[in-house]
N, C-alpha and C. Protein backbone atom coordinates (compact mmCIF):
# COMPACT_ATOMS: atom_id res chain seq x y z
N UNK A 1 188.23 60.90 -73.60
CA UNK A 1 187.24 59.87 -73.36
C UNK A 1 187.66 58.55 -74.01
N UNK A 2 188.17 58.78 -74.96
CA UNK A 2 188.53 57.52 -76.00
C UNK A 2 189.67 56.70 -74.81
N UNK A 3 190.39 57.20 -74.20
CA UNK A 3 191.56 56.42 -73.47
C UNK A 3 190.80 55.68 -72.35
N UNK A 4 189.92 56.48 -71.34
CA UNK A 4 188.71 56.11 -70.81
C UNK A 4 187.92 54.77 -71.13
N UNK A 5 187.49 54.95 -72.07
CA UNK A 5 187.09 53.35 -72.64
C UNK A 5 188.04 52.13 -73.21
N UNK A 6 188.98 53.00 -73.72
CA UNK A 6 190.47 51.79 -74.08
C UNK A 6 190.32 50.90 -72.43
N UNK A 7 190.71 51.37 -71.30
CA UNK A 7 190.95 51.49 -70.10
C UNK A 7 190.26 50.20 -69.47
N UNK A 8 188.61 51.01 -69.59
CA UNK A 8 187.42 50.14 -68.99
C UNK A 8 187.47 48.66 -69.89
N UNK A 9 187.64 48.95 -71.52
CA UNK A 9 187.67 47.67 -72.14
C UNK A 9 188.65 46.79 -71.82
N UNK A 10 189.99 47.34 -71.52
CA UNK A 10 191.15 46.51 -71.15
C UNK A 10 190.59 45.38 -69.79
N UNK A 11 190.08 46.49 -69.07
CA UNK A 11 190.12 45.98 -67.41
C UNK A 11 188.92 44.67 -67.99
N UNK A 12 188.04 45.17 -68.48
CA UNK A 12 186.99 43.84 -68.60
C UNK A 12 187.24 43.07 -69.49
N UNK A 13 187.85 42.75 -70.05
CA UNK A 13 188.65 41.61 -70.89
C UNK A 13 189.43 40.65 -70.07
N UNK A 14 190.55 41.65 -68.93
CA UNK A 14 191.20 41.38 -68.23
C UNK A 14 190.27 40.15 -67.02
N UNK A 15 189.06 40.88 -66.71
CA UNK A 15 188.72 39.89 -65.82
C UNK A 15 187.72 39.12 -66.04
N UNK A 16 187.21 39.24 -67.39
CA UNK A 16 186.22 38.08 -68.25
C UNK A 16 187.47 36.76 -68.35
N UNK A 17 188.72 36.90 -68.79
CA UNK A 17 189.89 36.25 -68.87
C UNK A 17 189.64 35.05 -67.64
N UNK A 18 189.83 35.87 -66.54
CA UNK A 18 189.98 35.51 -65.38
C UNK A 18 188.52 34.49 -64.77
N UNK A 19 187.72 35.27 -64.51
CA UNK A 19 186.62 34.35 -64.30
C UNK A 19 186.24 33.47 -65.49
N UNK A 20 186.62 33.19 -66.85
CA UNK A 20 186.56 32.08 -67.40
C UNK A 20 187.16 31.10 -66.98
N UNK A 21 188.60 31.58 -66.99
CA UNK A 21 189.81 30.49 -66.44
C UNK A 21 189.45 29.69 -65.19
N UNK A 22 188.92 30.61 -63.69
CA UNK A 22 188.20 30.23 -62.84
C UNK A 22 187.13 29.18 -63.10
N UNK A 23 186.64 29.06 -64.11
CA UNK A 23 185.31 28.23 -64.57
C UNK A 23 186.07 26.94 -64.79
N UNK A 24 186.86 27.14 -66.06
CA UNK A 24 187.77 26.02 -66.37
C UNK A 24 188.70 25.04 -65.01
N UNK A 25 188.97 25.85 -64.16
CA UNK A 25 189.63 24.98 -63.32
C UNK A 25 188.52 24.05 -62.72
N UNK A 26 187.57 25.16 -61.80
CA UNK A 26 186.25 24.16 -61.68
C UNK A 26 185.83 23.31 -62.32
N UNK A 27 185.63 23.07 -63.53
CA UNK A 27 184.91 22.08 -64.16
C UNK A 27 186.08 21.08 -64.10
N UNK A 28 188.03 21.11 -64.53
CA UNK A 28 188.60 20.41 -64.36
C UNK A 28 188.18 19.18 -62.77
N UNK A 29 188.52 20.50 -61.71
CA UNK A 29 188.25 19.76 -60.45
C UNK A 29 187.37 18.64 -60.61
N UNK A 30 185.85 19.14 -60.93
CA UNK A 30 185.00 18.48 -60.84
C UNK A 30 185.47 17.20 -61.27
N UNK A 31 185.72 17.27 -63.45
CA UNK A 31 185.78 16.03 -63.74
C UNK A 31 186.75 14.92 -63.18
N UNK A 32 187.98 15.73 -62.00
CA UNK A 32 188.64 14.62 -61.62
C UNK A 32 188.10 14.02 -60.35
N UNK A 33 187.39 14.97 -59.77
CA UNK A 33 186.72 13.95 -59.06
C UNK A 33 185.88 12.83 -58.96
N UNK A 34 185.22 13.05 -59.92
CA UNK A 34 184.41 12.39 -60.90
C UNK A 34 185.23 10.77 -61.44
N UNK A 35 185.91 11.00 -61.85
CA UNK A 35 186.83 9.88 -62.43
C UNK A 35 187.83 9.08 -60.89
N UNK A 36 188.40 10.00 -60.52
CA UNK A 36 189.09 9.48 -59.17
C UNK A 36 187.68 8.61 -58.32
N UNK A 37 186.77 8.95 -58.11
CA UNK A 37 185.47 8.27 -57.05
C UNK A 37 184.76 7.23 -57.65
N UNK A 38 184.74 7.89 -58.99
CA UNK A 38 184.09 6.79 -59.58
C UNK A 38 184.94 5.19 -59.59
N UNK A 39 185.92 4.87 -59.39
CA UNK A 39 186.65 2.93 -59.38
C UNK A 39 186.50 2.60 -58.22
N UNK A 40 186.52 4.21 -57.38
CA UNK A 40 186.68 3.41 -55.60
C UNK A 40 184.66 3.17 -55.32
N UNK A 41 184.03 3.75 -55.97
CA UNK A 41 182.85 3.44 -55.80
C UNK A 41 182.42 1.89 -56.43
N UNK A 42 183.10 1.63 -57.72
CA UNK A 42 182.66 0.42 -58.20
C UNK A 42 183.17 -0.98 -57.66
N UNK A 43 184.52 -0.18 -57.24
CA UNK A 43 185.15 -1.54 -56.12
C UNK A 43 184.32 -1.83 -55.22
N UNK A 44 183.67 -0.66 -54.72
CA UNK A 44 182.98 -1.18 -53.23
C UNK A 44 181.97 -2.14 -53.79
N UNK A 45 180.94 -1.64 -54.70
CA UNK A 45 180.19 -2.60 -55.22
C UNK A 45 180.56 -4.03 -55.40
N UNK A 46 181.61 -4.45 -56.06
CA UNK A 46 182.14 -5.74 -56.06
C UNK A 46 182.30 -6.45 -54.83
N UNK A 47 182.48 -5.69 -53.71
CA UNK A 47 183.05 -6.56 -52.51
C UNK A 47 182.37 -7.60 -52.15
N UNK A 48 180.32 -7.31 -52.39
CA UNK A 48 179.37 -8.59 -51.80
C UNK A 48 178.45 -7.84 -51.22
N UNK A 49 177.60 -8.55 -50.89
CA UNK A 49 175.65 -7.94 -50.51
C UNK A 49 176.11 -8.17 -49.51
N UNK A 50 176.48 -6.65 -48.87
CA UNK A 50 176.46 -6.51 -47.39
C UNK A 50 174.96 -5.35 -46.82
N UNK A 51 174.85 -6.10 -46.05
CA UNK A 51 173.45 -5.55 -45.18
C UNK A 51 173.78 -4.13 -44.42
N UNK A 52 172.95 -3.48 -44.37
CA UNK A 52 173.11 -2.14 -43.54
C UNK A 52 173.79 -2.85 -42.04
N UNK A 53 174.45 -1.92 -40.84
CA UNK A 53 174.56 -2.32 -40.15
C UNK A 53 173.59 -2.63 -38.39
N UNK A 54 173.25 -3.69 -38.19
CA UNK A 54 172.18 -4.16 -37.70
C UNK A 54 172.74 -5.11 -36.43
N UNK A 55 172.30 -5.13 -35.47
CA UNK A 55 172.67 -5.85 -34.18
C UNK A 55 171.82 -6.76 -34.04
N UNK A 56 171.73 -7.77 -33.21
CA UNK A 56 170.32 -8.84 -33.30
C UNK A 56 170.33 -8.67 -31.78
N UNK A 57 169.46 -8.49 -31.33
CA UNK A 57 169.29 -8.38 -29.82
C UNK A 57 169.04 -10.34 -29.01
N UNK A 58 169.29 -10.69 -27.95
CA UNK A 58 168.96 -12.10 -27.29
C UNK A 58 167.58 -12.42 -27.70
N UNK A 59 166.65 -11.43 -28.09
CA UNK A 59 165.33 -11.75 -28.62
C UNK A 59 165.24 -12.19 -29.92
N UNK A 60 165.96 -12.16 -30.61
CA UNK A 60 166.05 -11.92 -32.15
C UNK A 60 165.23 -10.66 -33.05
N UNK A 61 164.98 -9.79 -32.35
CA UNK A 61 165.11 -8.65 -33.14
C UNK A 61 165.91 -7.73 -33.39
N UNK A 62 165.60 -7.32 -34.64
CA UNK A 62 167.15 -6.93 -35.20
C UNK A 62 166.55 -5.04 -34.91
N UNK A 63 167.52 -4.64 -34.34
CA UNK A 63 167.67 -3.54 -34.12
C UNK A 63 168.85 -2.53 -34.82
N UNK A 64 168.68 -0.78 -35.82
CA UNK A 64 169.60 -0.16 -36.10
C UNK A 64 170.38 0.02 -35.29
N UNK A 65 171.90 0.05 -35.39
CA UNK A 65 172.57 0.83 -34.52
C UNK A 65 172.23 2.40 -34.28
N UNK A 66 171.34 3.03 -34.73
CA UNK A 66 171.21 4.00 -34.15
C UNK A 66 169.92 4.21 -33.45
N UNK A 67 169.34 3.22 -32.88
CA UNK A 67 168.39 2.82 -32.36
C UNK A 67 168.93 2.50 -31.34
N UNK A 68 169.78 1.62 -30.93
CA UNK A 68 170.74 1.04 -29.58
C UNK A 68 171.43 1.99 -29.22
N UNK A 69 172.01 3.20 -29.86
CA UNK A 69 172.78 4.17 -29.36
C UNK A 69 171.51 5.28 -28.80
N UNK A 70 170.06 5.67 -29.53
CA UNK A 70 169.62 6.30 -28.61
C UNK A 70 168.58 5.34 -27.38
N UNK A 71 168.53 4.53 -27.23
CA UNK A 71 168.01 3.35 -26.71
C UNK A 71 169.30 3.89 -24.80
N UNK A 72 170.72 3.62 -25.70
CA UNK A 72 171.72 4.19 -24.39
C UNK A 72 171.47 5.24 -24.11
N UNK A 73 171.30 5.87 -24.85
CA UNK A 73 171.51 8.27 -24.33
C UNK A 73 170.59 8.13 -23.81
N UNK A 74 168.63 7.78 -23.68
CA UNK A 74 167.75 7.30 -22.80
C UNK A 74 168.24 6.33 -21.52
N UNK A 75 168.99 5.42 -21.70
CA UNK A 75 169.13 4.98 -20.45
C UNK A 75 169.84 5.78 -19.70
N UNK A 76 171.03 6.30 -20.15
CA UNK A 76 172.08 7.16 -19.06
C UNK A 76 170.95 8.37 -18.54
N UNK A 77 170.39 9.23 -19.28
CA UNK A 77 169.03 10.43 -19.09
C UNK A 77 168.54 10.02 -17.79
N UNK A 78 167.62 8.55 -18.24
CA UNK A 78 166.80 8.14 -16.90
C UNK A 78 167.47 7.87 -15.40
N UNK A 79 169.00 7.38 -15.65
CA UNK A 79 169.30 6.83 -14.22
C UNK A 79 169.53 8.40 -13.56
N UNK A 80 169.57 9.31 -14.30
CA UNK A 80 169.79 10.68 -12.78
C UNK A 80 171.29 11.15 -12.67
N UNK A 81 172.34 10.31 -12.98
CA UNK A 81 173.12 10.71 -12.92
C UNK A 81 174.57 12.01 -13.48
N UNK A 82 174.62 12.52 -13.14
CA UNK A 82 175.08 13.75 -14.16
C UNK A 82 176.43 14.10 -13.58
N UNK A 83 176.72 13.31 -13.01
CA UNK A 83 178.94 13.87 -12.91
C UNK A 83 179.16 12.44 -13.16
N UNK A 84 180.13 12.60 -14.21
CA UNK A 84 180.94 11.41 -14.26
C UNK A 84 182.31 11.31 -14.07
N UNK A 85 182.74 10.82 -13.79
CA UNK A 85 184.51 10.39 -12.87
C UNK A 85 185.01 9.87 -14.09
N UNK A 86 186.34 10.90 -14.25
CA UNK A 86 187.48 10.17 -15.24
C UNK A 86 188.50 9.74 -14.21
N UNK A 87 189.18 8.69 -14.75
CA UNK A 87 190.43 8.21 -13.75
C UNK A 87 191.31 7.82 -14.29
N UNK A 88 192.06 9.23 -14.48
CA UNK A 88 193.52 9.23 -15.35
C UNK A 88 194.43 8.14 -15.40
N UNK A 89 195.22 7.50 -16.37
CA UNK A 89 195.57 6.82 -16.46
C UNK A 89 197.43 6.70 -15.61
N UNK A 90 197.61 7.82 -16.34
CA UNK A 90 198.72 8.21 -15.56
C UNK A 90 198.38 9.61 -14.42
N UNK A 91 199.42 9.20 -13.22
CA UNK A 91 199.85 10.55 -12.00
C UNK A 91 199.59 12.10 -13.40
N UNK A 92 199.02 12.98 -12.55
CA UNK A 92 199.65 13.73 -13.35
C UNK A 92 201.04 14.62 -12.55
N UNK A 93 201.59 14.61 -12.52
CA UNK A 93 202.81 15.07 -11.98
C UNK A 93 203.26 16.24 -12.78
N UNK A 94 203.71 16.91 -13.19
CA UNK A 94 204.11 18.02 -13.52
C UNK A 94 205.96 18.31 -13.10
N UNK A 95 206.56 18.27 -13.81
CA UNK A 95 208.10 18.83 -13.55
C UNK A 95 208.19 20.57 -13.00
N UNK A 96 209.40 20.75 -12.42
CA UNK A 96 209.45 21.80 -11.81
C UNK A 96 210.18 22.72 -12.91
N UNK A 97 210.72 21.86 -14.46
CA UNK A 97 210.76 23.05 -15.34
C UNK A 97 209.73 23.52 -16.36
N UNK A 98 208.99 22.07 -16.55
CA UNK A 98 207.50 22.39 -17.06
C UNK A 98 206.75 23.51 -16.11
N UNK A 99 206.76 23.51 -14.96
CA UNK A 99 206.20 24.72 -14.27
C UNK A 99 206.54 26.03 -14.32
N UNK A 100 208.15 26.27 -14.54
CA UNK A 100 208.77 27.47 -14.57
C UNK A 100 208.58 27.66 -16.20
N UNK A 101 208.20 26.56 -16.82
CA UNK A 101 207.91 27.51 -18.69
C UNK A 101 206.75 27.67 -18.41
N UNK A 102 205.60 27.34 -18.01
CA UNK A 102 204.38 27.38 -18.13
C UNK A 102 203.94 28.92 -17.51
N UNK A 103 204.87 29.28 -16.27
CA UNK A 103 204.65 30.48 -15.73
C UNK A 103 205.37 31.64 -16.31
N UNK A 104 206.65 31.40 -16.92
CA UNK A 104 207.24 32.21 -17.95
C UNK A 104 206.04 32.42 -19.16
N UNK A 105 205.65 31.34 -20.16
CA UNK A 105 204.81 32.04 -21.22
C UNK A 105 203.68 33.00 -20.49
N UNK A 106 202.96 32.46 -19.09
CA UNK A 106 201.70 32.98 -18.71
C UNK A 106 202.50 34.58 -18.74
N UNK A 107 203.45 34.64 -17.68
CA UNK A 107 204.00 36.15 -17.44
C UNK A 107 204.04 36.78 -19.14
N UNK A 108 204.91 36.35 -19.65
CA UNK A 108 204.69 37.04 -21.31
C UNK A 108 203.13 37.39 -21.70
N UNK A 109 202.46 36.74 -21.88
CA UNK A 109 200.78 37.15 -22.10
C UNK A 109 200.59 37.71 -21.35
N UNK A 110 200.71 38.08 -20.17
CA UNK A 110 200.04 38.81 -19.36
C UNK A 110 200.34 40.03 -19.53
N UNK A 111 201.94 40.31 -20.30
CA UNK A 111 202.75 41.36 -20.48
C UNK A 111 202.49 42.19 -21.43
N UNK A 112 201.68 41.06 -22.94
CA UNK A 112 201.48 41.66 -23.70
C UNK A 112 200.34 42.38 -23.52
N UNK A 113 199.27 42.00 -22.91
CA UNK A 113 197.73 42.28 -22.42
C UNK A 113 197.75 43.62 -21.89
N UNK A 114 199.08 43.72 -20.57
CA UNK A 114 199.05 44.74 -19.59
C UNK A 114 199.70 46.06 -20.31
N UNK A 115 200.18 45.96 -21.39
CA UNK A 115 201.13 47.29 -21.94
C UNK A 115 200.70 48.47 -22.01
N UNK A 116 201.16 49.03 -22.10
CA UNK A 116 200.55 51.07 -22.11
C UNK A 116 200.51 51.42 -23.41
N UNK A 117 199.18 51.84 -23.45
CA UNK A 117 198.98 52.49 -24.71
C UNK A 117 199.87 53.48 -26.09
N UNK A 118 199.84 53.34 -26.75
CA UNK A 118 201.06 53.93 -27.58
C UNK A 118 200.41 55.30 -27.59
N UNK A 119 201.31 56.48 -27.59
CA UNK A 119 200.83 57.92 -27.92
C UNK A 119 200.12 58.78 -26.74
């Protein structure tokens, strides 16, 4: 029994060790984040009294931008329309060896998919 508890005491030493150390890195992390955010935060402060961002409409009311963006998702909703047309910039054309790899990998997957059971 005595080796038994040598054993159990070893192992929990072993991983009290461990999840301390775990603690310690965490708190490291933390404080460097802490220190790293903190100059880029105080710089920003210095830059000047900048206003949230705000649009002024031909009326002069000032509207959020996220007010004008759902202001749009309502307009597109109402007009009805629901397919929209992309118009590629380039042909898409395709090469005739891009086609023969494209049908080579497909054949491989298909190969691996289709195989016979082992045993």
């Amino acid at each position: 029994m005595d080796q038994m508890y040598q054993s159990l005491l070893i192992t929990a030493i072993g991983m009290g060790l461990v999840f301390i150390l775990i603690l310690l890195l965490w708190g490291f992390m933390a404080v460097l984040v802490m220190t790293t955010t903190r100059w880029d935060f105080m710089a920003q402060l210095g830059q000047g009294d900048e206003k949230p961002a705000e649009d002024q409409t031909e009326t002069g009311l000032k509207i959020p931008k996220h007010g004008i963006i759902a202001v749009a998702v309502a307009a597109a909703l109402a007009t009805g329309q629901k397919v929209f047309h992309i118009n590629p910039t380039q042909p898409s054309s395709t090469s005739s060896w891009q086609a023969v790899t494209r049908a080579n990998t497909l054949a491989q997957i298909s190969a691996i998919n289709n195989r016979k059971p082992r045993g």
